[in-house]
Protein backbone atom coordinates (compact mmCIF):
# COMPACT_ATOMS: atom_id res chain seq x y z
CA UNK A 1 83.17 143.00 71.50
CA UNK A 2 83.53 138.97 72.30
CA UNK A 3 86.98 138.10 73.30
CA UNK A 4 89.39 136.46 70.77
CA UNK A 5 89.90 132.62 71.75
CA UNK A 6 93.59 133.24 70.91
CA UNK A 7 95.99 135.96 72.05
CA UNK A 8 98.18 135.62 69.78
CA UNK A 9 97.74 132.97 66.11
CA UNK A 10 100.50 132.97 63.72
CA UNK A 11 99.57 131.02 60.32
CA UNK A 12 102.23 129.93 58.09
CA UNK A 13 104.72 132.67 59.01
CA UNK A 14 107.61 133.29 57.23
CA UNK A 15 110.44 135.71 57.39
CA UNK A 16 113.92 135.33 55.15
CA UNK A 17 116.37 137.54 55.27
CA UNK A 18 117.65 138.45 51.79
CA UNK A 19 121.87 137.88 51.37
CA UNK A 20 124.40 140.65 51.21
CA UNK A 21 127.78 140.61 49.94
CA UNK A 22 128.85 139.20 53.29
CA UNK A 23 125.90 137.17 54.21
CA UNK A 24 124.09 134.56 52.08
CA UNK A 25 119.86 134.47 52.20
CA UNK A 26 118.41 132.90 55.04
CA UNK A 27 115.39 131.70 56.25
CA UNK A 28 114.81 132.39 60.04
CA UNK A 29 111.26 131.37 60.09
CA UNK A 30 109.62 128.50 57.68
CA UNK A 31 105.95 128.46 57.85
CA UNK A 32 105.67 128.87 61.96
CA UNK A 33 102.17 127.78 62.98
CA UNK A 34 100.90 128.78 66.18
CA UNK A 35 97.69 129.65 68.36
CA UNK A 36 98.57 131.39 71.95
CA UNK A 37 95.53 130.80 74.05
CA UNK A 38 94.51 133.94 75.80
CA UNK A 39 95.02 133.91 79.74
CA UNK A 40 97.59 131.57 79.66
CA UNK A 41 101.64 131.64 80.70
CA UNK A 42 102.58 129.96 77.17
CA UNK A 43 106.66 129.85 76.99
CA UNK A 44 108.23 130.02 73.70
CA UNK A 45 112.01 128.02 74.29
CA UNK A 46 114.28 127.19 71.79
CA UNK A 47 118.26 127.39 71.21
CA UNK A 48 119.90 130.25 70.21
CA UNK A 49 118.72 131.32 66.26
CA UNK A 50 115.91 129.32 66.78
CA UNK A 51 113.64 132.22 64.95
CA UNK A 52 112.23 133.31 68.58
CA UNK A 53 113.50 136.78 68.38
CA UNK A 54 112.45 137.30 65.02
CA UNK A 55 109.06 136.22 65.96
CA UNK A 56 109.00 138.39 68.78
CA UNK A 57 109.96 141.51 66.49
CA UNK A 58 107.27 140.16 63.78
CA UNK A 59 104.91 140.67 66.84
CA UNK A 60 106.28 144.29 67.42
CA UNK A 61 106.51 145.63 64.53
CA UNK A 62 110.04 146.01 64.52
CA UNK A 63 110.49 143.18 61.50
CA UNK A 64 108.54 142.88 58.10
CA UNK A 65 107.17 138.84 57.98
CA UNK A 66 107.75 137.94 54.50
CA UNK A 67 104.85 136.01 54.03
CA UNK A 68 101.60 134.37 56.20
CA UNK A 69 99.33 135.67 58.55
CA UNK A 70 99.14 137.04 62.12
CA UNK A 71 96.55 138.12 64.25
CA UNK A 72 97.23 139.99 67.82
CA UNK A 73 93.91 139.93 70.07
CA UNK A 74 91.95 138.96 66.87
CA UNK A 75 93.74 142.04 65.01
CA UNK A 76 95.58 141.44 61.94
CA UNK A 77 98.86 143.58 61.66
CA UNK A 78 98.92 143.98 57.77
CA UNK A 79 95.08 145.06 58.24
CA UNK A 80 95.24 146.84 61.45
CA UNK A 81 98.68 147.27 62.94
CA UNK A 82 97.81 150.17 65.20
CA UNK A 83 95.52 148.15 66.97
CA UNK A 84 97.53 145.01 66.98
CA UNK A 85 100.53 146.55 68.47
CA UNK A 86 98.51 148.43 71.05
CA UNK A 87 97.95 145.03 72.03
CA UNK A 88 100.61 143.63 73.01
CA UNK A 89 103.74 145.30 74.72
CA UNK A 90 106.98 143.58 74.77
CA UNK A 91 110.30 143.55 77.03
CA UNK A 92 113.05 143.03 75.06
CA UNK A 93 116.21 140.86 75.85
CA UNK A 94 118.41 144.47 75.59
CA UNK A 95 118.14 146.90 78.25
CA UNK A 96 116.90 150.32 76.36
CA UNK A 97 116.33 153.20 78.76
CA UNK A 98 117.37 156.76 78.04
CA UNK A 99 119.88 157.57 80.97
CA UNK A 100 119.30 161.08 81.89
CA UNK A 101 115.67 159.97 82.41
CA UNK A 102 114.77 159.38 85.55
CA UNK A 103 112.31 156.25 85.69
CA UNK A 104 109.11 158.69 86.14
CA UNK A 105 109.83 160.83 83.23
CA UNK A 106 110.80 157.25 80.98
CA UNK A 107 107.40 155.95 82.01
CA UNK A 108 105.40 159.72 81.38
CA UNK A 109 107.23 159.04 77.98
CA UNK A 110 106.24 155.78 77.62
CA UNK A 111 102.63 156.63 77.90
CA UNK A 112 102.61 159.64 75.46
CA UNK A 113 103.72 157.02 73.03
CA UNK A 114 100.69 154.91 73.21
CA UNK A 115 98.74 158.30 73.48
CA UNK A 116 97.64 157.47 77.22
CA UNK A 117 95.87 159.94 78.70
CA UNK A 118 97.01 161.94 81.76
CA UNK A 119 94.03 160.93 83.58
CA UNK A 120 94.54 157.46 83.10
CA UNK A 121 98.15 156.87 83.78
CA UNK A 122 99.20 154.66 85.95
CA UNK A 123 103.61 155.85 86.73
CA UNK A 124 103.17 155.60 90.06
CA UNK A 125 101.04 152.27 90.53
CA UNK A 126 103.72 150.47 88.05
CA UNK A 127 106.21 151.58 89.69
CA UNK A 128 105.55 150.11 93.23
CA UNK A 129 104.25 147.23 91.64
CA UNK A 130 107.77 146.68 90.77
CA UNK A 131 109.40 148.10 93.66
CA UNK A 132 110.57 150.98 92.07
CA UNK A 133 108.89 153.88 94.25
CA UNK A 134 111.66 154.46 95.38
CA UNK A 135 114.08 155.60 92.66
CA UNK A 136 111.62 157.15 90.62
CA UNK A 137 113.51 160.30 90.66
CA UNK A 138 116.77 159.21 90.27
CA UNK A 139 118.02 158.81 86.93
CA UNK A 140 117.74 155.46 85.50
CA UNK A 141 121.88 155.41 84.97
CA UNK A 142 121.99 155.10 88.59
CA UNK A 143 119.78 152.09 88.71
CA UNK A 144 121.20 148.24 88.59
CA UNK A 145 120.50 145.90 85.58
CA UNK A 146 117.77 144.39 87.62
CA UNK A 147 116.19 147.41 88.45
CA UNK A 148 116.41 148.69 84.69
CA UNK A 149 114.94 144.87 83.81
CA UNK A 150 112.25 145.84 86.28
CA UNK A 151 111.51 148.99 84.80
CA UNK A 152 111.67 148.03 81.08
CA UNK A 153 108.64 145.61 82.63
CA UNK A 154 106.97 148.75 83.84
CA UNK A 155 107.08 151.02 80.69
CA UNK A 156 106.16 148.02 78.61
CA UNK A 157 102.28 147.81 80.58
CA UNK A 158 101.69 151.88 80.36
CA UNK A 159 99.08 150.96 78.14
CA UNK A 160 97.56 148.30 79.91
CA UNK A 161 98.01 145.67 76.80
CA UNK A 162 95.95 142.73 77.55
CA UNK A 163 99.13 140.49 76.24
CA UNK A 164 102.72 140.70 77.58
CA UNK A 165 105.86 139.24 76.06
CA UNK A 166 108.42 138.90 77.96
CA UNK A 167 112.30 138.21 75.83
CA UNK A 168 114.64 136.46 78.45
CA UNK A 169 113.28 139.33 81.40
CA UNK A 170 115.04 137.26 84.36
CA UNK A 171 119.03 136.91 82.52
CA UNK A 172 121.35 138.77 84.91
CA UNK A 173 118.58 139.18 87.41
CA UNK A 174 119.51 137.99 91.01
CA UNK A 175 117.02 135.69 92.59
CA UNK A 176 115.05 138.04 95.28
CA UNK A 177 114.39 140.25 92.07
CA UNK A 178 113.72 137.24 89.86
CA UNK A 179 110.95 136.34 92.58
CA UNK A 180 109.65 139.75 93.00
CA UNK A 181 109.37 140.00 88.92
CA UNK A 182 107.79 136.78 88.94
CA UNK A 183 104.79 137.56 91.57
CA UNK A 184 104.30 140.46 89.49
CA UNK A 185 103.79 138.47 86.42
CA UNK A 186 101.68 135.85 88.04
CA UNK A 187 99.18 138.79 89.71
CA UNK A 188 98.96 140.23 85.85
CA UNK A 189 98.25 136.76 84.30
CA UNK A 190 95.58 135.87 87.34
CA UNK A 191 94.02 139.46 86.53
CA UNK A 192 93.70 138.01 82.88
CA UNK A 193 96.76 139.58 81.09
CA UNK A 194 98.63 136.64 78.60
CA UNK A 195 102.18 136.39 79.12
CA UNK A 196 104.56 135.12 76.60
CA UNK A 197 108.01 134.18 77.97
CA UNK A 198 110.99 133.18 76.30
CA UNK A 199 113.61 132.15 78.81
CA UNK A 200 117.37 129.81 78.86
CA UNK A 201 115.95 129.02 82.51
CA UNK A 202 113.66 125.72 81.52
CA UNK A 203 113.28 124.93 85.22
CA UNK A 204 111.30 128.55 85.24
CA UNK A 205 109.31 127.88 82.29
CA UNK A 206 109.00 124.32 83.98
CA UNK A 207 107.47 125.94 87.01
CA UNK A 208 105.60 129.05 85.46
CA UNK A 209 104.23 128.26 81.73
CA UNK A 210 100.45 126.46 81.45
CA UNK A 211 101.76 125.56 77.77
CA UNK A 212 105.07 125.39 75.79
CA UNK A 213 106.52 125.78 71.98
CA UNK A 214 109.40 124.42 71.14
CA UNK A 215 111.18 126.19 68.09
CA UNK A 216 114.42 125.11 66.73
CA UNK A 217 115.75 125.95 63.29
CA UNK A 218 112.61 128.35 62.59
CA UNK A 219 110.54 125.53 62.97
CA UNK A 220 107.95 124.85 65.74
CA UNK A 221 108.63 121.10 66.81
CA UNK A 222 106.05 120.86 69.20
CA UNK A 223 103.72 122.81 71.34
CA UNK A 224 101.79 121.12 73.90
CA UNK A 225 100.55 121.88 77.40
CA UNK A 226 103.91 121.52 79.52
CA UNK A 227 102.21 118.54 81.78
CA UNK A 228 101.96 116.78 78.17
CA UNK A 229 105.26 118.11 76.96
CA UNK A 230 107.03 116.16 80.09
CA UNK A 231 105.55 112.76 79.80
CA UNK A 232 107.27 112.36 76.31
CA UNK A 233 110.27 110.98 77.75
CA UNK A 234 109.49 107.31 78.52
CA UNK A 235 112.97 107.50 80.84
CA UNK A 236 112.62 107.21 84.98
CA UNK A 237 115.38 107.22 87.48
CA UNK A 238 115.44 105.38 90.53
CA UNK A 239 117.79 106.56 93.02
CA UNK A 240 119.34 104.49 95.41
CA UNK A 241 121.14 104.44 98.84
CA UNK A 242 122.58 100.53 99.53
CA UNK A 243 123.35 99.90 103.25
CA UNK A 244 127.10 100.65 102.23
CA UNK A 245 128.26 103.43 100.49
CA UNK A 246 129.84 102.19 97.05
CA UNK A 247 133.01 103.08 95.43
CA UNK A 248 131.65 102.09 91.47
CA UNK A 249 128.07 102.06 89.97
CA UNK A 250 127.14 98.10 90.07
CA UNK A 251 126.92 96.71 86.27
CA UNK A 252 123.34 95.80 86.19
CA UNK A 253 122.05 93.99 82.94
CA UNK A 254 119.82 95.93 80.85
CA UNK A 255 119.56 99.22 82.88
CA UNK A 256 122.63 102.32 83.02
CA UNK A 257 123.66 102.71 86.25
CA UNK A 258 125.60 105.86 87.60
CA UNK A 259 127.73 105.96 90.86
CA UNK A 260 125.94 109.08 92.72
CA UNK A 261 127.70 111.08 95.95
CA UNK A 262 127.76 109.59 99.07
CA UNK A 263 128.18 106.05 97.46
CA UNK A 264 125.03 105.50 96.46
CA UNK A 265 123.83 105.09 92.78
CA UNK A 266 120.84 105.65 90.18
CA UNK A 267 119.49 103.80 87.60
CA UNK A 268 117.32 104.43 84.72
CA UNK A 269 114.84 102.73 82.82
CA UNK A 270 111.98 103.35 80.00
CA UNK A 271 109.16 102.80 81.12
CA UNK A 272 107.32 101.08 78.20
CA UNK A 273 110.22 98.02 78.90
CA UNK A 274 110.77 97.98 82.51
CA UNK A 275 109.53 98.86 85.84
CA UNK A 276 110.52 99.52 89.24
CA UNK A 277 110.01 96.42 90.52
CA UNK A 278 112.31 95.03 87.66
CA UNK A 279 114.87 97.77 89.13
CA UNK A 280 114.82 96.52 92.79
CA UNK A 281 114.87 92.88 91.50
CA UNK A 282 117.97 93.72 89.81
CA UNK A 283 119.69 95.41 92.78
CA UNK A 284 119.19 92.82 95.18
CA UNK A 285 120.25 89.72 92.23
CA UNK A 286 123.38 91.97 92.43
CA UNK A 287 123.74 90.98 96.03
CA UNK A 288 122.87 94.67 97.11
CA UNK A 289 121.05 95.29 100.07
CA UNK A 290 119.04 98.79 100.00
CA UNK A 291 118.84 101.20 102.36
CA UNK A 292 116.69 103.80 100.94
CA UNK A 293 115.21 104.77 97.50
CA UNK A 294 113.61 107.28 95.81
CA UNK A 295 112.42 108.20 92.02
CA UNK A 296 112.82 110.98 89.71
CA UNK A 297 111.19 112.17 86.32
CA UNK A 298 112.49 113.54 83.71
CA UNK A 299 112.25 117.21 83.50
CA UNK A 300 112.15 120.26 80.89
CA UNK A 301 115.83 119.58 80.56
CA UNK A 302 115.61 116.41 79.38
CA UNK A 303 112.40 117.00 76.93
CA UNK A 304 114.31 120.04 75.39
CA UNK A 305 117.53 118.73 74.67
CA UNK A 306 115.94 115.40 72.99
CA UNK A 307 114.00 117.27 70.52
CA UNK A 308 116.60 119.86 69.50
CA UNK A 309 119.08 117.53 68.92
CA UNK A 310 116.41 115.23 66.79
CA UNK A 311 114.97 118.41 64.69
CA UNK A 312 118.89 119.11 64.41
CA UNK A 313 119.33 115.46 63.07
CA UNK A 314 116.35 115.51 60.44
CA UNK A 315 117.50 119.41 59.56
């Protein structure tokens, strides 16, 4: 069988939720068009009740889509759902693990549910993979959050799905296990596994995702390759360090200027109107005399926030 071009391809998806006596009907997802390249690290970011989650659980099974179309590895879930979800397998934002379990027994579980052989298990290999050899007889309400995090990865790739979505894996994960998660992922992806991340951590989806969707209001606003995504904003800083410290950002016409620590200052420009050069020219007419300098782009930060708060704007 040839492999699907896409992971994961959601056409027109919809989902609204009908209103109660408390609640009135809303739509959490309006006609979401996507197509997740297979191989890649694609990041799905968005604020909170964007419609991520709800896609996620769409992708699950755990949600009914009220109308479009979705495929999972080329397999339709209204047509074959069985084979889409045995697809994918997904790490929820909430930590689920049944306490009096230890970790060996959750993961034996785990692979009963997906009908895993016995021969073909793979507990203990998941388990050091994710440096949990060493509890795996203790009972997972002994383990920390990160370790549960850790594990929740583990169960989730019993099956050996050939796509992984991750739901915010790294939140209240200290950074030694964040890193140790992370080489994990990255030796899954380079053996050909897709990973879908959601994360509130932009500088890791900065650093980690080959593509990004933006979704705000249950509405993609853009998905682009993430080198792409960043060269949107037209703004550049250019940090400098004058030969004395300042006390007040110098008032330079037609550029913002912001007093930084150690009395020096930035300044920032588009780059469509002005240029570097145009900067410098600027400091010295101000009587300035530099000592050092140094530029900065914008990053994720930057691109997220401006199209949130412009989708927000038109919505």
């Amino acid at each position: 069988m040839d492999l699907p071009e896409y992971a994961i391809e959601a056409r027109g998806l919809t989902k609204t939720y009908a209103a109660t006596k408390t609640t009135p009907e809303m739509q959490a997802l309006k006609g979401i068009d996507l197509a997740i390249p297979r191989g890649s690290i694609f990041g799905l970011l968005g604020p909170n009740g964007a419609g991520k989650s709800t896609f996620i659980n769409i992708l699950a099974g755990l949600c009914q889509k009220t109308a479009g179309e979705v495929l999972i590895w080329g397999r339709d879930i209204d047509h074959r759902p069985r084979d889409a979800r045995a697809a994918i397998g997904v790490v929820p934002q909430e930590i689920a693990a049944d306490p009096f379990f230890t970790p060996k027994e959750s993961m034996e579980v785990a692979a009963g549910m997906y009908a895993v052989p016995k021969s073909e298990r793979r507990t203990d290999e998941l388990l050091a993979a994710l440096g949990l050899s060493d509890k795996a007889n203790a009972y997972v309400r002994q383990l920390s959050g990160g370790m549960k995090r850790r594990l929740m990865v583990a169960k989730a790739m019993v099956h050996n799905p050939p796509v992984l979505i991750l739901d915010e894996p790294t939140a209240g994960v200290d950074v030694e296990l964040r890193k140790q998660l992370w080489n994990y992922v990255l030796e899954l992806n380079r053996k050909g596994v897709t990973i879908v991340l959601t994360t509130h951590y932009l500088e890791e989806a900065q650093e980690l995702c080959d593509q990004i969707a933006i979704v705000n209001r249950g509405q993609v606003v853009v998905c682009e390759p993430t080198a792409t995504l960043l060269q949107r904003m037209d703004t550049r800083m250019v940090l400098v360090t004058p030969d004395q410290p300042l006390a007040a950002a110098p008032a330079l016409a037609g550029f913002e200027t912001k007093l930084l620590k150690a009395g020096g200052f930035s300044v920032t420009y588009r780059t469509g109107q002005s240029s570097v050069e145009q900067v410098l020219a600027a400091v010295r007419a101000a009587g300035l005399h530099i000592k050092d300098i140094s530029t900065e782009d914008p990053d994720l930060e930057d691109v997220f926030v401006s199209l949130t708060s412009a989708n927000s704007v038109a919505a």
